[in-house]
PDB file of N, CA and C in Angstrom:
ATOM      1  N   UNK A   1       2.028  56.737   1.248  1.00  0.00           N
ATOM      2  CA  UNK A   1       1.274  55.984   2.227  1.00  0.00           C
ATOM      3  C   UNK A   1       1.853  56.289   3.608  1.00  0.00           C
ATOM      4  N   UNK A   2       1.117  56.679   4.337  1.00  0.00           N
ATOM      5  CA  UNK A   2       1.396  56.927   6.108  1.00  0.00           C
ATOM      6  C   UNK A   2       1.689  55.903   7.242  1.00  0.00           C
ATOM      7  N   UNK A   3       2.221  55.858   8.296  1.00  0.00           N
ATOM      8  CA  UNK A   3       2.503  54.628   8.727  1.00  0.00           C
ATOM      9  C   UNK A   3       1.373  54.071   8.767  1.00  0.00           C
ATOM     10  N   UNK A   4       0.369  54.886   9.407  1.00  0.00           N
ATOM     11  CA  UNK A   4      -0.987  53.985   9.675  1.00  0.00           C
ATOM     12  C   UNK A   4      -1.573  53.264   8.458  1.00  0.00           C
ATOM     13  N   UNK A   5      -1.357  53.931   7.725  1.00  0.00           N
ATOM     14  CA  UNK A   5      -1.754  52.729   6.368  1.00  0.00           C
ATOM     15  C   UNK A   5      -1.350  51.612   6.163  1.00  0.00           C
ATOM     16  N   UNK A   6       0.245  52.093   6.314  1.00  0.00           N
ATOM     17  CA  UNK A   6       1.003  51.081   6.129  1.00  0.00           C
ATOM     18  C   UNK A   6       0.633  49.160   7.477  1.00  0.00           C
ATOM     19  N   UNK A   7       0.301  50.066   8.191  1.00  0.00           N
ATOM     20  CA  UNK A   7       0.159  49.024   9.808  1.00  0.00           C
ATOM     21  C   UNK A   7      -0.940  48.126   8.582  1.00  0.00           C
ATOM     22  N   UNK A   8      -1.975  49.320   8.618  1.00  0.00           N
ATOM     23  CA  UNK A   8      -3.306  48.363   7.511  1.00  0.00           C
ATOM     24  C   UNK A   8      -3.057  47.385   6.908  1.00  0.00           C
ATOM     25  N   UNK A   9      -2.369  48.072   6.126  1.00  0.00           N
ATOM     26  CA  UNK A   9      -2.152  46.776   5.000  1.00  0.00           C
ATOM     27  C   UNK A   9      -1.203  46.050   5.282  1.00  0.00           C
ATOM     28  N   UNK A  10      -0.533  45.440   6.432  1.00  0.00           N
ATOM     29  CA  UNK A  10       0.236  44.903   6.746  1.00  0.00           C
ATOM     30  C   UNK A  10      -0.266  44.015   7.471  1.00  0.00           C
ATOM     31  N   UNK A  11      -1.739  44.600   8.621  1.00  0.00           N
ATOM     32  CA  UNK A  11      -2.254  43.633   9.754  1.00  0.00           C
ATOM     33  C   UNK A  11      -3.616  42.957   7.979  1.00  0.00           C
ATOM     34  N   UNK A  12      -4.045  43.370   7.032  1.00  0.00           N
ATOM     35  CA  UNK A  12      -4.776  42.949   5.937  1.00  0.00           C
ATOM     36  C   UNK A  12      -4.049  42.042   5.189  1.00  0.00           C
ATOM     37  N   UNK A  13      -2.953  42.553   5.045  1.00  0.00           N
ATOM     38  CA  UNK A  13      -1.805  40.939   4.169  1.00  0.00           C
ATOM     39  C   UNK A  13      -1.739  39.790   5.440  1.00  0.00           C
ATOM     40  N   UNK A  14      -1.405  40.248   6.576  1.00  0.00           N
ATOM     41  CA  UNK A  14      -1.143  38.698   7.537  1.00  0.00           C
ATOM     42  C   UNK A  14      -2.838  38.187   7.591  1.00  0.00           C
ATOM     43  N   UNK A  15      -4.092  38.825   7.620  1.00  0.00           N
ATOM     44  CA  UNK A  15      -4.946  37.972   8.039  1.00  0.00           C
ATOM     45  C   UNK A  15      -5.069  37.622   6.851  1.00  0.00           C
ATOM     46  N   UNK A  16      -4.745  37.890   5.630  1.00  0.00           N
ATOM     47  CA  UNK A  16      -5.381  37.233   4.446  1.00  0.00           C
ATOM     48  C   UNK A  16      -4.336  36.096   3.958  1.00  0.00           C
ATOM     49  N   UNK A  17      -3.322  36.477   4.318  1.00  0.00           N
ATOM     50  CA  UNK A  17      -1.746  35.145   4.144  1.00  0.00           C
ATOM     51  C   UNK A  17      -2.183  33.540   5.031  1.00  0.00           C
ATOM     52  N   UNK A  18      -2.570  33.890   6.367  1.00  0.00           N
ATOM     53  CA  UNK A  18      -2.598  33.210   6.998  1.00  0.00           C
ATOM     54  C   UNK A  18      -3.373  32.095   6.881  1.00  0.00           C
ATOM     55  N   UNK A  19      -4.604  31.684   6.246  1.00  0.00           N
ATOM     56  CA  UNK A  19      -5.160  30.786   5.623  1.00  0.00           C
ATOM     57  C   UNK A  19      -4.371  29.953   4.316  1.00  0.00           C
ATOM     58  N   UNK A  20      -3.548  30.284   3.952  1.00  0.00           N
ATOM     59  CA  UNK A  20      -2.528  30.335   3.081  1.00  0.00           C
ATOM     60  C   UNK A  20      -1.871  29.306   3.290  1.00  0.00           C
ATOM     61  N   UNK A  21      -0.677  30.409   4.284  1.00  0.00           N
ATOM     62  CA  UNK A  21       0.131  29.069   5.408  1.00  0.00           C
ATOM     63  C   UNK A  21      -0.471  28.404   5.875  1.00  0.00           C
ATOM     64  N   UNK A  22      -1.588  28.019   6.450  1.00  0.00           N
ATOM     65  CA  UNK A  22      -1.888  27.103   7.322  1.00  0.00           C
ATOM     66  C   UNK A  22      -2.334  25.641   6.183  1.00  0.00           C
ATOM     67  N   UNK A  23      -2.530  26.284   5.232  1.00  0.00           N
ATOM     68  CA  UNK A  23      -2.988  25.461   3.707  1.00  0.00           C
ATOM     69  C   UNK A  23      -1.817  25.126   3.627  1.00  0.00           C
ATOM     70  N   UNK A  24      -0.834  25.538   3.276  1.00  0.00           N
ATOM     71  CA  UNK A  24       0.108  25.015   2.302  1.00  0.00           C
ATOM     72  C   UNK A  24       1.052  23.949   4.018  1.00  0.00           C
ATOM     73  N   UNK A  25       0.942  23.838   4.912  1.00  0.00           N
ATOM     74  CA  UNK A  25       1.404  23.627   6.022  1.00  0.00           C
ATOM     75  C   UNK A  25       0.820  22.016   5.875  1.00  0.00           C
ATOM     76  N   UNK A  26      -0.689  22.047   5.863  1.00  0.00           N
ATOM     77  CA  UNK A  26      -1.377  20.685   5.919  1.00  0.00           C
ATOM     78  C   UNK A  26      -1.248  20.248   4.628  1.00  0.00           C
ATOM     79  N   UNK A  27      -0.630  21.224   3.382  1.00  0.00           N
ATOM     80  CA  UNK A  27      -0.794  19.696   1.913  1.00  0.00           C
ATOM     81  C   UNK A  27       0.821  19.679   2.520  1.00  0.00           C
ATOM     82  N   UNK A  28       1.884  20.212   2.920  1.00  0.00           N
ATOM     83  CA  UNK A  28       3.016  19.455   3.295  1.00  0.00           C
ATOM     84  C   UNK A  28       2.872  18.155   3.844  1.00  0.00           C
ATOM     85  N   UNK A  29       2.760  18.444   5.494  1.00  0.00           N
ATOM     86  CA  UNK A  29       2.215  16.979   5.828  1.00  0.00           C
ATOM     87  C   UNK A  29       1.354  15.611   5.386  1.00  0.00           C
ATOM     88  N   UNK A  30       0.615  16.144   4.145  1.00  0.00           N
ATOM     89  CA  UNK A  30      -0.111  15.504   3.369  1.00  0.00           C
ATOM     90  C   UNK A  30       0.862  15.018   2.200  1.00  0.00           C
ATOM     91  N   UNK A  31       1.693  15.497   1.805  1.00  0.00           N
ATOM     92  CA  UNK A  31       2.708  15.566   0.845  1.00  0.00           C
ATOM     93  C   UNK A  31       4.031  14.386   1.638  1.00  0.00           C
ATOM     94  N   UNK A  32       4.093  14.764   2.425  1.00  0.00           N
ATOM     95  CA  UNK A  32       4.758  14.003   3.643  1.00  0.00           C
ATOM     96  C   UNK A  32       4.165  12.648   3.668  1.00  0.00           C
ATOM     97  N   UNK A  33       2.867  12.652   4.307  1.00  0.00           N
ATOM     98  CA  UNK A  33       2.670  11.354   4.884  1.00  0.00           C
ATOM     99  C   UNK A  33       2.435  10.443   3.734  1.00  0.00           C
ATOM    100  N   UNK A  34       2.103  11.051   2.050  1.00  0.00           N
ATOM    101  CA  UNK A  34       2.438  10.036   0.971  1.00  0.00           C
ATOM    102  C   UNK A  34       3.439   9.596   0.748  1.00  0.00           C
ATOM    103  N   UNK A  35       4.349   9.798   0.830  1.00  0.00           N
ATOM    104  CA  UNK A  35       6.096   9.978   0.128  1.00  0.00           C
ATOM    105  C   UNK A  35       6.145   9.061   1.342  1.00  0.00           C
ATOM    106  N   UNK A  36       6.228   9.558   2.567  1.00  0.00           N
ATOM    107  CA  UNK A  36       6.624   8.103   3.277  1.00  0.00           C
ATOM    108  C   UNK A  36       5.635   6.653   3.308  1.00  0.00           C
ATOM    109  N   UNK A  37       4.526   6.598   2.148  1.00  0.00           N
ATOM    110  CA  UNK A  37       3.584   5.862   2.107  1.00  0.00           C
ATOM    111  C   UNK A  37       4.160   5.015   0.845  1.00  0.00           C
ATOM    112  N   UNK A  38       4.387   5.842  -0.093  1.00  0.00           N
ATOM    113  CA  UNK A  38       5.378   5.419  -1.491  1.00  0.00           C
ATOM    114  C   UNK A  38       6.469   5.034  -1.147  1.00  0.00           C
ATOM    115  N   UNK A  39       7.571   5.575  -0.077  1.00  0.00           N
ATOM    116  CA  UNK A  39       8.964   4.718   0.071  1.00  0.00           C
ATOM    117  C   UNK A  39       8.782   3.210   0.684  1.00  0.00           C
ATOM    118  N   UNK A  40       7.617   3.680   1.591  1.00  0.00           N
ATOM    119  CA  UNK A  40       7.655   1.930   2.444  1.00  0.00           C
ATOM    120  C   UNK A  40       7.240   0.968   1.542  1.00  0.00           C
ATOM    121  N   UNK A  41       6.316   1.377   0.703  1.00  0.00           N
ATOM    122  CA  UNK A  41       5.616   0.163  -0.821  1.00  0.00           C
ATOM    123  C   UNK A  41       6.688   0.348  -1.552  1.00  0.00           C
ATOM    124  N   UNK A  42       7.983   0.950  -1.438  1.00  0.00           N
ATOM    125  CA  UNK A  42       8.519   0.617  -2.728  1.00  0.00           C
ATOM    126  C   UNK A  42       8.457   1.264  -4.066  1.00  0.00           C
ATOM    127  N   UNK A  43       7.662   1.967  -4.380  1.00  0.00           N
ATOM    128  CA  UNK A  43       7.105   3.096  -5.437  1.00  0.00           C
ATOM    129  C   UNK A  43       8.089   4.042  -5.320  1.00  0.00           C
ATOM    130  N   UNK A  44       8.951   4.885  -4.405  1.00  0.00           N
ATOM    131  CA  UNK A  44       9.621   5.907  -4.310  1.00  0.00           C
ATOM    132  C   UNK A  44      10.743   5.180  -3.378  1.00  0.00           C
ATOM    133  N   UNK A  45      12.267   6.132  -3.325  1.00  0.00           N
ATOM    134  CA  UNK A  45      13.162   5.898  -2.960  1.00  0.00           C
ATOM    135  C   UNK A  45      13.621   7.210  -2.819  1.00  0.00           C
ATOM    136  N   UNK A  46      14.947   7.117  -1.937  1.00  0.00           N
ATOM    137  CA  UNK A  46      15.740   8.262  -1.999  1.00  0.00           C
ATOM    138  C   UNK A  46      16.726   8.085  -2.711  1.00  0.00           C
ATOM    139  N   UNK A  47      17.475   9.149  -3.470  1.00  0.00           N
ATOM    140  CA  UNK A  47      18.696   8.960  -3.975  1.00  0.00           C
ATOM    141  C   UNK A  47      20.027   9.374  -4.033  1.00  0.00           C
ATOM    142  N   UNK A  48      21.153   9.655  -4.562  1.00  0.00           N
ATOM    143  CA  UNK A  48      22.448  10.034  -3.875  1.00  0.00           C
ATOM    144  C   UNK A  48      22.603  11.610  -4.156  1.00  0.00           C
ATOM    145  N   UNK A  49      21.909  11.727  -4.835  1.00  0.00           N
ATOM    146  CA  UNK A  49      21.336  13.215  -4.950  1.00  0.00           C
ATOM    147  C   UNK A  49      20.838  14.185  -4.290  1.00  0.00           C
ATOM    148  N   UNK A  50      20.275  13.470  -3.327  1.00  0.00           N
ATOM    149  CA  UNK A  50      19.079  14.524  -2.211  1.00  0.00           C
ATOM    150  C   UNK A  50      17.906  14.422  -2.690  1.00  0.00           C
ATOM    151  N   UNK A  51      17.592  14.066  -3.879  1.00  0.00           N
ATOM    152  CA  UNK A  51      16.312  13.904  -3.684  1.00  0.00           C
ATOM    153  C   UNK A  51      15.537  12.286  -3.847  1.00  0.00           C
ATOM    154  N   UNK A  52      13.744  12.346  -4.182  1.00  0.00           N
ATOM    155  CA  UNK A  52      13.398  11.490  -4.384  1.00  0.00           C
ATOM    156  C   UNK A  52      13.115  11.051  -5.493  1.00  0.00           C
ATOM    157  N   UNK A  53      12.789   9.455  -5.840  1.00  0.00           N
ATOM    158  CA  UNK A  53      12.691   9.499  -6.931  1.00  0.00           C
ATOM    159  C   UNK A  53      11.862   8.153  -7.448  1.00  0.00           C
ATOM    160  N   UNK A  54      11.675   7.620  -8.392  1.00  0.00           N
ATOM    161  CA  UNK A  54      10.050   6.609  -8.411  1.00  0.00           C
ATOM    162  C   UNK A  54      11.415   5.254  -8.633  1.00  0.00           C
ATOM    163  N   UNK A  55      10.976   4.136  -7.995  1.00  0.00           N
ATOM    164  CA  UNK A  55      11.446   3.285  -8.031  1.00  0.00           C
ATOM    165  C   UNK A  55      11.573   2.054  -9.520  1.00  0.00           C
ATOM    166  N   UNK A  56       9.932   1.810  -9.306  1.00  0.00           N
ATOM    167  CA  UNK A  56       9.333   0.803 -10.387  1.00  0.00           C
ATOM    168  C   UNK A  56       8.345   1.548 -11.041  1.00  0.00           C
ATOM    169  N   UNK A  57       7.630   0.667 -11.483  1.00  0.00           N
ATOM    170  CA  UNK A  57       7.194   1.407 -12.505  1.00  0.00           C
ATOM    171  C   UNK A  57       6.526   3.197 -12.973  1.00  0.00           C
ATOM    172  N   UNK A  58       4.804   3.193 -12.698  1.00  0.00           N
ATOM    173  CA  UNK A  58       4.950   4.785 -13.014  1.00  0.00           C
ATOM    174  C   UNK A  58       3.670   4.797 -11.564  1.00  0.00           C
ATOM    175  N   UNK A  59       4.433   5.667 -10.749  1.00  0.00           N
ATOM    176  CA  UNK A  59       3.480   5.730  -9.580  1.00  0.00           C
ATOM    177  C   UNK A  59       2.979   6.920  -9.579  1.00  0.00           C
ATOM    178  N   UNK A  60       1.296   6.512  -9.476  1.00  0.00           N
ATOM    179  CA  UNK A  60       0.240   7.596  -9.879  1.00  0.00           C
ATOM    180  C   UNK A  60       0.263   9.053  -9.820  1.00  0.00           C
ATOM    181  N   UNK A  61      -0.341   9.968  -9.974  1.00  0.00           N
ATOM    182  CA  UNK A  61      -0.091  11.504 -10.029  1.00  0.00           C
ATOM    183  C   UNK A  61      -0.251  11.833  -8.814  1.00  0.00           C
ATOM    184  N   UNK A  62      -0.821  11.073  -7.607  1.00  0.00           N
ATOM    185  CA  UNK A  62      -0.607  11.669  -6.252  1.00  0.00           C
ATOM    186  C   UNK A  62       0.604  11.555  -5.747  1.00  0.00           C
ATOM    187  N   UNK A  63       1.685  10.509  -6.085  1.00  0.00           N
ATOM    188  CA  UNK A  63       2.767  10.155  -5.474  1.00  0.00           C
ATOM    189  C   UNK A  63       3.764  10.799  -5.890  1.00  0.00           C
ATOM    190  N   UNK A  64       3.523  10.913  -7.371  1.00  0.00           N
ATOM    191  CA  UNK A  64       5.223  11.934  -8.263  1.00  0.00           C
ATOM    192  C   UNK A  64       4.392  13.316  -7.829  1.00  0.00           C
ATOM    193  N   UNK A  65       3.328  14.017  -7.624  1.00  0.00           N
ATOM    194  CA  UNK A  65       3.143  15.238  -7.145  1.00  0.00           C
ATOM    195  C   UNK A  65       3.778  15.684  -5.752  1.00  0.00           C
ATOM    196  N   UNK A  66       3.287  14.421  -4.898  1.00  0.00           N
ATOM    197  CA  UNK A  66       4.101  14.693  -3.608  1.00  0.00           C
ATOM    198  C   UNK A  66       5.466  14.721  -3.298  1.00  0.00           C
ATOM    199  N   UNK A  67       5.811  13.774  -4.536  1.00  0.00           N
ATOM    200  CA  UNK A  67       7.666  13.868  -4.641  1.00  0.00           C
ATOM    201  C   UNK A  67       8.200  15.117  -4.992  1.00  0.00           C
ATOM    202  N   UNK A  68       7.690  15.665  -6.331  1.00  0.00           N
ATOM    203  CA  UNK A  68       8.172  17.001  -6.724  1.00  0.00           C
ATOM    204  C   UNK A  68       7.951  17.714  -5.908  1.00  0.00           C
ATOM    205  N   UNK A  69       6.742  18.012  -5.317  1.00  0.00           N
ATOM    206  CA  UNK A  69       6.589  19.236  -3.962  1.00  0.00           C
ATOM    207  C   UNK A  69       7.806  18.994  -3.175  1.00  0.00           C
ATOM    208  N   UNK A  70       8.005  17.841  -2.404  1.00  0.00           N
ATOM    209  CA  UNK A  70       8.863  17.655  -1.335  1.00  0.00           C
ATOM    210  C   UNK A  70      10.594  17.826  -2.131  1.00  0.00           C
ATOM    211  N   UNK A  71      10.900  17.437  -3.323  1.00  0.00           N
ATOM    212  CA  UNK A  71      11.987  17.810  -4.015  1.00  0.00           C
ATOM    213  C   UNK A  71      12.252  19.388  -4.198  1.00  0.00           C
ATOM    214  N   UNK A  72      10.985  19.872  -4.913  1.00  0.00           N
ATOM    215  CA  UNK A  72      11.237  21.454  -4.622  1.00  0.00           C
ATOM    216  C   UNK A  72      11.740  22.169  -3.183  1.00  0.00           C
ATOM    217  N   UNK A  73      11.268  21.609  -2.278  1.00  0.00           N
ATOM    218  CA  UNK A  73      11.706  22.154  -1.231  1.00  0.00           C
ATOM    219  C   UNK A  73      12.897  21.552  -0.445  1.00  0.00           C
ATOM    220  N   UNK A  74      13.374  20.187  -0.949  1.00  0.00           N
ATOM    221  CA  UNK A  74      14.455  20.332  -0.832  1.00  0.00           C
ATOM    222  C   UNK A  74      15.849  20.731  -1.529  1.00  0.00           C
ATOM    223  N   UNK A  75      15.207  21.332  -2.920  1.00  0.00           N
ATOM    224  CA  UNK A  75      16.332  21.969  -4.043  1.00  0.00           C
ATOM    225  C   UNK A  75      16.154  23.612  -3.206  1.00  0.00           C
ATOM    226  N   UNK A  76      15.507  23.844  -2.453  1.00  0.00           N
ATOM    227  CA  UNK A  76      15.576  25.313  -1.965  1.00  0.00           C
ATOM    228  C   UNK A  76      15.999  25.288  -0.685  1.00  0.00           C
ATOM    229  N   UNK A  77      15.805  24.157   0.275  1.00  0.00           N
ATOM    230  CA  UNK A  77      16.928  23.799   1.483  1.00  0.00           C
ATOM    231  C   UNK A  77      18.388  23.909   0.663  1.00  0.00           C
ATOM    232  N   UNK A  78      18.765  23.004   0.129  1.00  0.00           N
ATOM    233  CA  UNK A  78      20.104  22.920  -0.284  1.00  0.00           C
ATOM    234  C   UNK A  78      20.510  24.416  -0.817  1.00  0.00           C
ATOM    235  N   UNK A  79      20.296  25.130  -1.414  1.00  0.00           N
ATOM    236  CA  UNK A  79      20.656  26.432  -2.383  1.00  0.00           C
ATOM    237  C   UNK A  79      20.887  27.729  -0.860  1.00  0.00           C
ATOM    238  N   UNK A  80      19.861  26.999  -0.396  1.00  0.00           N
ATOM    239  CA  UNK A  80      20.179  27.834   1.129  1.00  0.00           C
ATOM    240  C   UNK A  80      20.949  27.379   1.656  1.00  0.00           C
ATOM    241  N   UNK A  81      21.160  26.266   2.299  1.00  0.00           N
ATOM    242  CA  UNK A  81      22.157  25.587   2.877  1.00  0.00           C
ATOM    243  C   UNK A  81      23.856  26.080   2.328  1.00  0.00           C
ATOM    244  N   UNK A  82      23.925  26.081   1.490  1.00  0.00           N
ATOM    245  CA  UNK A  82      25.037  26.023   0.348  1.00  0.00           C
ATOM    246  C   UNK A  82      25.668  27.854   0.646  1.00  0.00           C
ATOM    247  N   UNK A  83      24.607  28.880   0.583  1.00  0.00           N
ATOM    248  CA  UNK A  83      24.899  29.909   0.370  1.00  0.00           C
ATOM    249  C   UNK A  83      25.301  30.400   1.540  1.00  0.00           C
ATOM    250  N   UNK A  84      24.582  29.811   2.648  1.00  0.00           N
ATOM    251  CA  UNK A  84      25.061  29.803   4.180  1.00  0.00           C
ATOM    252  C   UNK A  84      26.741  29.240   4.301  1.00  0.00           C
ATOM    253  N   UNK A  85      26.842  27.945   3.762  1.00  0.00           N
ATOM    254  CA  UNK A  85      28.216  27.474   4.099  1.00  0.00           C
ATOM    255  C   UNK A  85      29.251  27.148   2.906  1.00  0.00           C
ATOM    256  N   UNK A  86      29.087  28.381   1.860  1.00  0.00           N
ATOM    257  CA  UNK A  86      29.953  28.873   1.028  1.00  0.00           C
ATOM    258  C   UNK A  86      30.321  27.547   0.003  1.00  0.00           C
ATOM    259  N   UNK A  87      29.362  26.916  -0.040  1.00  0.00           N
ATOM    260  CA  UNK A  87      29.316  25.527  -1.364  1.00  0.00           C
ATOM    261  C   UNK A  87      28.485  25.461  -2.449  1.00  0.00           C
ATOM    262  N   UNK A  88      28.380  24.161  -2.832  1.00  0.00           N
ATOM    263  CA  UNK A  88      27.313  24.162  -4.085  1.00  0.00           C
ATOM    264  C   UNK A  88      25.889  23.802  -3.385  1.00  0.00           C
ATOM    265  N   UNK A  89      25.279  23.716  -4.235  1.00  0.00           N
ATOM    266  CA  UNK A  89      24.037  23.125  -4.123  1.00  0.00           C
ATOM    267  C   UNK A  89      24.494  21.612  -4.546  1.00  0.00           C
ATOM    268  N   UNK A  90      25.179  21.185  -5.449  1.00  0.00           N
ATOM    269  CA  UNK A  90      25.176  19.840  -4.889  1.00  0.00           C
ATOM    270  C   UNK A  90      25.678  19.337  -3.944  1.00  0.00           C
ATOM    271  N   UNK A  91      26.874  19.641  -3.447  1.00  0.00           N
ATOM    272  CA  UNK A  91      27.671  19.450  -2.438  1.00  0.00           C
ATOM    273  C   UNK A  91      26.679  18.992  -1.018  1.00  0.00           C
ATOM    274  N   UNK A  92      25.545  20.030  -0.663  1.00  0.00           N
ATOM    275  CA  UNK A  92      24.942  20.261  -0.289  1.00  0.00           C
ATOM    276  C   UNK A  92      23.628  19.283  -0.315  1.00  0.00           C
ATOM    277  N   UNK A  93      23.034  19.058  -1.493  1.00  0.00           N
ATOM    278  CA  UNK A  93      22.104  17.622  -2.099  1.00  0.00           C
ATOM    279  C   UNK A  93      23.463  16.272  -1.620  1.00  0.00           C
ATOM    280  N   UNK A  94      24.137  16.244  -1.818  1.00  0.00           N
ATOM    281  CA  UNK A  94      25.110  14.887  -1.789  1.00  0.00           C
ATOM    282  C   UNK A  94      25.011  14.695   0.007  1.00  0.00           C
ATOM    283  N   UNK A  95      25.861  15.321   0.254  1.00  0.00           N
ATOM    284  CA  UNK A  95      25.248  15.518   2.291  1.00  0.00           C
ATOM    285  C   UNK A  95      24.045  15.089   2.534  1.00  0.00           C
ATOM    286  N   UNK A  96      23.324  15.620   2.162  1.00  0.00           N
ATOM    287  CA  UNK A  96      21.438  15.464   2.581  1.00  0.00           C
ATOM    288  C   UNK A  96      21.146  13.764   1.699  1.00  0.00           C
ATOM    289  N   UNK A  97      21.832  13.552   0.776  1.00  0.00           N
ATOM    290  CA  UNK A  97      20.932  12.446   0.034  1.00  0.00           C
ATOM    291  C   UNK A  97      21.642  11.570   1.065  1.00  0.00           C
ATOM    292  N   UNK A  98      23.410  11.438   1.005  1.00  0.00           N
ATOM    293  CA  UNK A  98      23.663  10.096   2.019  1.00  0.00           C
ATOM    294  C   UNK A  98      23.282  10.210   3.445  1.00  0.00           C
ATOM    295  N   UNK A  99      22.622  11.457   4.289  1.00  0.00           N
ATOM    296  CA  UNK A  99      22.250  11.594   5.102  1.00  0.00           C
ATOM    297  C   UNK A  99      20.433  10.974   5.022  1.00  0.00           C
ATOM    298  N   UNK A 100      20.159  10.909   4.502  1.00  0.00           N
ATOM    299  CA  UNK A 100      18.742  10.544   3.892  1.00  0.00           C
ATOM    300  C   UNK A 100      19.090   8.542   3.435  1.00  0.00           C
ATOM    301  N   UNK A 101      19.995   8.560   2.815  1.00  0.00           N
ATOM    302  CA  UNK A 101      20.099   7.015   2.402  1.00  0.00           C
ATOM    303  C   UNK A 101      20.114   6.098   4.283  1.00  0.00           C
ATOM    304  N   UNK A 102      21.066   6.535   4.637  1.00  0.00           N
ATOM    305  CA  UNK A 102      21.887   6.290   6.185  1.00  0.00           C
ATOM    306  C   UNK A 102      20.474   6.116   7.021  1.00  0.00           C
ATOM    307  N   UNK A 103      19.362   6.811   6.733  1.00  0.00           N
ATOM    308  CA  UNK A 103      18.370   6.627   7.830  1.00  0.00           C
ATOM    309  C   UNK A 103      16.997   5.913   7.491  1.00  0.00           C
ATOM    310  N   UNK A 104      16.996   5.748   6.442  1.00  0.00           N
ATOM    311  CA  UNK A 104      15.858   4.401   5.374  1.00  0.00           C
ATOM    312  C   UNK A 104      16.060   3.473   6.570  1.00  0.00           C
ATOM    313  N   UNK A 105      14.913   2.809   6.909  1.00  0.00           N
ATOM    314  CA  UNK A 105      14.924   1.729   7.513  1.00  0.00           C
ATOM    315  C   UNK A 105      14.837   0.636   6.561  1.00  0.00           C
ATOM    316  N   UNK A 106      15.332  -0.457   7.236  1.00  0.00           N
ATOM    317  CA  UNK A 106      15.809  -1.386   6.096  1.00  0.00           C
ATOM    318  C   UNK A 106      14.471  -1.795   5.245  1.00  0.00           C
ATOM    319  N   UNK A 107      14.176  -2.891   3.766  1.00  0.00           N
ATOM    320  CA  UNK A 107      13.212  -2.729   3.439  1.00  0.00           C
ATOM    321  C   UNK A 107      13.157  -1.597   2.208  1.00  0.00           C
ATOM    322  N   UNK A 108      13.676  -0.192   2.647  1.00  0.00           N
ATOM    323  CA  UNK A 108      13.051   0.464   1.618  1.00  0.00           C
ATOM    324  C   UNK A 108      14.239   0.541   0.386  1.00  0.00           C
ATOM    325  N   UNK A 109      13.963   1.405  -0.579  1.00  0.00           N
ATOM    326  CA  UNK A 109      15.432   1.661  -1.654  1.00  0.00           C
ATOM    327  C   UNK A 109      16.067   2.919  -1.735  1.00  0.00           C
ATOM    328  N   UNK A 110      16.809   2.583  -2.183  1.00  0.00           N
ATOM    329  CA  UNK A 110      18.089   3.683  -2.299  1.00  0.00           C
ATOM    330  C   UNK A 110      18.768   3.608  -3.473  1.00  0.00           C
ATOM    331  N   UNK A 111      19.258   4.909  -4.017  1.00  0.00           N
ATOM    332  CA  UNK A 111      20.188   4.887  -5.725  1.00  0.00           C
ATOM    333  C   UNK A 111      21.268   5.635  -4.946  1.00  0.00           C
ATOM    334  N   UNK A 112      22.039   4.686  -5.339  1.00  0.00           N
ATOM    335  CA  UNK A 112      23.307   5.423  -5.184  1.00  0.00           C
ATOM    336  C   UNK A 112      24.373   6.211  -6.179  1.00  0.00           C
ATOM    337  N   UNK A 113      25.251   7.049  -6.061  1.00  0.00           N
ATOM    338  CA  UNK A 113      25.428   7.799  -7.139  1.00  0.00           C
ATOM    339  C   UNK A 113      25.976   6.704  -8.398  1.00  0.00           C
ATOM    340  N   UNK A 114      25.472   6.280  -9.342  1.00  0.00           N
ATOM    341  CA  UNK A 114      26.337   5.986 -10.300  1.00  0.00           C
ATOM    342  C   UNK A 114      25.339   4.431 -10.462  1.00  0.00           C
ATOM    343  N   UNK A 115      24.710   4.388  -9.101  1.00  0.00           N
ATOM    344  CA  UNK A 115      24.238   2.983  -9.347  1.00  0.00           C
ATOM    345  C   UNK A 115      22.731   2.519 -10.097  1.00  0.00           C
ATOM    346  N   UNK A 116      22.195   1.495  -8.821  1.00  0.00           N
ATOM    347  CA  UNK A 116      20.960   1.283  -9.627  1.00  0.00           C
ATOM    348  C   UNK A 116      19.888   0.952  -8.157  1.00  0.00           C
ATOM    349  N   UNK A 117      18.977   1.193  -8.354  1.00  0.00           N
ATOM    350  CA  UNK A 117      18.285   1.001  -7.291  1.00  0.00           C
ATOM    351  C   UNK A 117      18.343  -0.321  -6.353  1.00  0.00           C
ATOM    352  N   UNK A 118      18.721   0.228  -5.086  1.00  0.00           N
ATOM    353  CA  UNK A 118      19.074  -0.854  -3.998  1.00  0.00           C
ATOM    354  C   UNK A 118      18.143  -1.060  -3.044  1.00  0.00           C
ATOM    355  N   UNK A 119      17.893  -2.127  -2.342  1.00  0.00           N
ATOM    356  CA  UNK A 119      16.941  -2.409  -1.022  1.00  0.00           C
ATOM    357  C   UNK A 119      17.461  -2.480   0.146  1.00  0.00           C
ATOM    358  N   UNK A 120      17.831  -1.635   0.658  1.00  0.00           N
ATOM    359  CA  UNK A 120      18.261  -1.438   2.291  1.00  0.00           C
ATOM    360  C   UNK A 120      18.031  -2.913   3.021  1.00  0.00           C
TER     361      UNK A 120
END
């Protein structure tokens, strides 16, 4: 393949990617603005872990979908994080979760390592 091809299919992958990102950009924020819709009701919490997690009982398939999305991407922050500053990935989740507990406004819950779900 010649450069000019190469340009092709390069300026053909970004216009065809780009609907993509801009998709997966708005179910984030969509993914987002549930999870902080589930922590304030109480349905979801953060935990000492880094991630999130369902409080009471079983909160519907929009809310544990938006959790796992937003957990996946923060099990791939941390693994990055970690490889950047020569640690674990938990080490890394433990930082981010009490950094995450520390900024709950009061009202919502929190698990702490070892514990049981708390109300700020």
């Amino acid at each position: 393949m010649h450069g000019k091809q190469r340009f092709h299919l390069f300026v053909l992958a970004t216009i065809l990617m780009t609907p993509l990102a801009a998709q997966a950009e708005v179910d984030l924020v969509a993914d987002t603005a549930t999870v902080d819709d589930a922590k304030a009701t109480g349905f979801l919490g953060e935990q000492a872990d880094g991630m999130l997690g369902a409080v009471r009982g079983d909160p519907d398939a929009a809310i544990m979908g938006a959790a796992a999305e937003i957990n996946m991407l923060r099990r791939e922050g941390y693994r990055k994080a970690a490889a950047g500053a020569g640690t674990t990935e938990q080490a890394e989740a433990a930082k981010a979760g009490q950094h995450n507990i520390d900024a709950l406004p009061a009202g919502q819950f929190y698990k702490p390592s070892g514990g049981g779900w708390t109300k700020k």
